[in-house]
C-alpha atoms as a PDB file:
ATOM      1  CA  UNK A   1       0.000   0.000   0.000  1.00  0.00           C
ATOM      2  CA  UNK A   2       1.050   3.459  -0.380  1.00  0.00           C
ATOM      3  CA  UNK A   3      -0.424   6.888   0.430  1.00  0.00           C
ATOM      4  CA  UNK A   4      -1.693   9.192  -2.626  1.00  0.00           C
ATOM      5  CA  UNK A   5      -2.657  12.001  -4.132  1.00  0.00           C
ATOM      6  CA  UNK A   6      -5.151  11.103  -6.909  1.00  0.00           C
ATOM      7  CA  UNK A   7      -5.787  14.119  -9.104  1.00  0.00           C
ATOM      8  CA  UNK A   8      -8.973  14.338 -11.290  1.00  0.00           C
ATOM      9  CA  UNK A   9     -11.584  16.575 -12.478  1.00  0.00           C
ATOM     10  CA  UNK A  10     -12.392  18.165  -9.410  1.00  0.00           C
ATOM     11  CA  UNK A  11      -9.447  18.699  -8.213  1.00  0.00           C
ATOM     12  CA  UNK A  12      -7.374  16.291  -6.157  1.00  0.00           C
ATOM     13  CA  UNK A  13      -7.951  13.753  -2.639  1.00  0.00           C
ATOM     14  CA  UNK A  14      -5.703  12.241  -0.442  1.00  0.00           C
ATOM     15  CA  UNK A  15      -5.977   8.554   0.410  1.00  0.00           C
ATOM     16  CA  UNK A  16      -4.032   5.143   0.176  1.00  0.00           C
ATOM     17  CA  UNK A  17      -3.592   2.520  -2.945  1.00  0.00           C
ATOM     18  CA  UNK A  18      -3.774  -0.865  -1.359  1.00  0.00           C
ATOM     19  CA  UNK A  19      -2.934  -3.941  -3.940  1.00  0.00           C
ATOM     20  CA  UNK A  20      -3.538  -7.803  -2.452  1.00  0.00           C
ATOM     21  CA  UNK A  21      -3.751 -10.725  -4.639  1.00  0.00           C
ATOM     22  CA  UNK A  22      -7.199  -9.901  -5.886  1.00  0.00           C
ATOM     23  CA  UNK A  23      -6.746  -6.612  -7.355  1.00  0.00           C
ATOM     24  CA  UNK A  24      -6.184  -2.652  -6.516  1.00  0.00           C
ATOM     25  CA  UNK A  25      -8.235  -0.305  -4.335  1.00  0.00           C
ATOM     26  CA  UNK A  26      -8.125   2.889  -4.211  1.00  0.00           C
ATOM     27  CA  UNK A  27      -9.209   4.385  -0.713  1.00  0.00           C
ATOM     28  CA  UNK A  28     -10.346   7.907   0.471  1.00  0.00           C
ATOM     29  CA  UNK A  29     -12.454   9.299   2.960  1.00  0.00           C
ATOM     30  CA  UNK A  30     -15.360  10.291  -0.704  1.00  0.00           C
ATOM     31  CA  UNK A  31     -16.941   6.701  -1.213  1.00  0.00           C
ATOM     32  CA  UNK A  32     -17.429   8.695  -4.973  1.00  0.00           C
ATOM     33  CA  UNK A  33     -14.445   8.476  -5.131  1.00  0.00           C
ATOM     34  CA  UNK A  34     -12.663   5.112  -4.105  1.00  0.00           C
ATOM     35  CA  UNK A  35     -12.902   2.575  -6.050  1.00  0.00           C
ATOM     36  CA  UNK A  36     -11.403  -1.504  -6.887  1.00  0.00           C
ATOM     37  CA  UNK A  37     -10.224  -3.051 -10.141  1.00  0.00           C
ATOM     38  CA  UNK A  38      -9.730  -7.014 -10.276  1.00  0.00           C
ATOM     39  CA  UNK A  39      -6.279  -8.008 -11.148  1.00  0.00           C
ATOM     40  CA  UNK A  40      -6.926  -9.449 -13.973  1.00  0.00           C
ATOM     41  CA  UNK A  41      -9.088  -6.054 -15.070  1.00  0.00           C
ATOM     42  CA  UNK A  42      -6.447  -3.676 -15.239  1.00  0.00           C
ATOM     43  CA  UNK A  43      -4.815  -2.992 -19.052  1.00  0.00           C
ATOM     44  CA  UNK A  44      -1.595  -1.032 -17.392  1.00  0.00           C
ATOM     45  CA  UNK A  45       0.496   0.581 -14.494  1.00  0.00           C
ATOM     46  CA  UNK A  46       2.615   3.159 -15.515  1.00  0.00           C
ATOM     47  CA  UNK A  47       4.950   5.134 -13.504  1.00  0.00           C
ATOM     48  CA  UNK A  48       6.619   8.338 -15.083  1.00  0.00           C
ATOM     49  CA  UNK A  49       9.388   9.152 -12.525  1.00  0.00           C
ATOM     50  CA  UNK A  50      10.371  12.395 -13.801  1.00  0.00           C
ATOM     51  CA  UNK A  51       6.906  13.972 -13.654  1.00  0.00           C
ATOM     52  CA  UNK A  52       6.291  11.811 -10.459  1.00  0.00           C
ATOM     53  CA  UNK A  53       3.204  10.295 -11.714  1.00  0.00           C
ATOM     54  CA  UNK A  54       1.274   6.730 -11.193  1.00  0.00           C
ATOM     55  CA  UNK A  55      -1.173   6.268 -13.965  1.00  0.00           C
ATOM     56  CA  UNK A  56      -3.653   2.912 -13.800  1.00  0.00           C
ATOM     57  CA  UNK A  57      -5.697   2.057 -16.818  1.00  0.00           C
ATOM     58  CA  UNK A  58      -8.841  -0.141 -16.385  1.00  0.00           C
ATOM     59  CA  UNK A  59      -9.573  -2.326 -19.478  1.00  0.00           C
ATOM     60  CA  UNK A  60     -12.608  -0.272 -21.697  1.00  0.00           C
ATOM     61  CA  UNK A  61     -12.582   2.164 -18.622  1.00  0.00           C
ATOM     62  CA  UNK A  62     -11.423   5.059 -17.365  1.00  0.00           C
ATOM     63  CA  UNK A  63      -7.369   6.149 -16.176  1.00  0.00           C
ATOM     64  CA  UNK A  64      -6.519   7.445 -13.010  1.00  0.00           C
ATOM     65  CA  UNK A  65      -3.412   9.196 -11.733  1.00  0.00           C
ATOM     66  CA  UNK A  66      -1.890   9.325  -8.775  1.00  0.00           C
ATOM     67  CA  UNK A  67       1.077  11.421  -7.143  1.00  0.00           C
ATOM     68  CA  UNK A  68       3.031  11.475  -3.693  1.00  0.00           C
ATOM     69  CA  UNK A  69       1.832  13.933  -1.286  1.00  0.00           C
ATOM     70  CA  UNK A  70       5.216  14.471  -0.298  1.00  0.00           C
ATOM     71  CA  UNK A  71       5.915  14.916  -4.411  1.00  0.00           C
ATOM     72  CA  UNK A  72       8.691  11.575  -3.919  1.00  0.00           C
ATOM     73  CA  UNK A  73       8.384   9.605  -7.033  1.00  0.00           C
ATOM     74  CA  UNK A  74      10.713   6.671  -4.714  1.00  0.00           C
ATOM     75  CA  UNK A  75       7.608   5.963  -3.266  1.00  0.00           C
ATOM     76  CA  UNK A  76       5.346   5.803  -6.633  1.00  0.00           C
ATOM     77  CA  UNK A  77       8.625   3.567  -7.873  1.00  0.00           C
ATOM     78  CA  UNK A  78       8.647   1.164  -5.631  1.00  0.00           C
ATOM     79  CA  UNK A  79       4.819   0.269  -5.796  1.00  0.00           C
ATOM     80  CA  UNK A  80       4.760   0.146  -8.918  1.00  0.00           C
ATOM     81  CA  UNK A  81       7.842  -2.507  -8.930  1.00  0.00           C
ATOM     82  CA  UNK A  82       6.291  -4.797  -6.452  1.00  0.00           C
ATOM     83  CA  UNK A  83       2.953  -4.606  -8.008  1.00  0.00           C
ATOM     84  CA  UNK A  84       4.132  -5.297 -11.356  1.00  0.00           C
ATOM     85  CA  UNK A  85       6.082  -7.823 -10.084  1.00  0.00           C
ATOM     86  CA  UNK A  86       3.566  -9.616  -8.078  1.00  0.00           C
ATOM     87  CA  UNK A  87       0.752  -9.620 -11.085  1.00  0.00           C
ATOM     88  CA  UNK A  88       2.969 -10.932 -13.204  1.00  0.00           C
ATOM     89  CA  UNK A  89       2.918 -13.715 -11.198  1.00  0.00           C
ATOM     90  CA  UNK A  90      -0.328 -14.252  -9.726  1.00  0.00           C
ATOM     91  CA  UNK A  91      -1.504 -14.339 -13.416  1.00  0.00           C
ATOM     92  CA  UNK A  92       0.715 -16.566 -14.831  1.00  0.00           C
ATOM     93  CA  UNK A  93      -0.362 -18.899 -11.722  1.00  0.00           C
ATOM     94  CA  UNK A  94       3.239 -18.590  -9.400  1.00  0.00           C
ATOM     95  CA  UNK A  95       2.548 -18.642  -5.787  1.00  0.00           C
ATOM     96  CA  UNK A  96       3.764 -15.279  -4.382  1.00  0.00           C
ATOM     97  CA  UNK A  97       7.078 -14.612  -3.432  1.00  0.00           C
ATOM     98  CA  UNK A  98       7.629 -15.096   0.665  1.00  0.00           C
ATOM     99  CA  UNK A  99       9.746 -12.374   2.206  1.00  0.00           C
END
């Protein structure tokens, strides 16, 4: 999990992107504005570490981005190299890695 900014229409929110083995959720204190994606239902994860952005793309949905409130793409990094990591897996039908 990591805390986030995720900016949209309306401006931005502050809350936490949580991934287990079943998908992502997105978390805030607006219901309108959490959500969850399967793992198997998200097209991409993108992190652009230069304009410290997290972008997730549902399949046939919509895109949301996410930054650090502390504007530290390390954070945005990282999550996005364990999560990649760990879908990989889990889809090809791996048990997870054990720390």
């Amino acid at each position: 999990e990591i805390h986030v900014v995720h900016n949209h229409r309306m401006g931005p929110c502050k809350g936490r992107l949580v991934a287990t083995r079943q998908g992502m959720r997105y978390e805030t204190s607006d219901d309108s504005d959490s959500f969850y994606v399967a793992l198997g239902d998200f097209e991409s994860l993108e992190v652009d570490y230069l304009k410290k952005n997290l972008k997730l793309k549902i399949k046939k949905g919509r895109t949301f981005d996410f930054t650090d409130p502390e504007g530290n793409a390390d954070h945005l990094f990282v999550f996005h190299r364990d999560v990649v990591k760990a879908r990989e897996r889990l889809l090809k039908g791996d048990p997870p890695a054990t720390p």
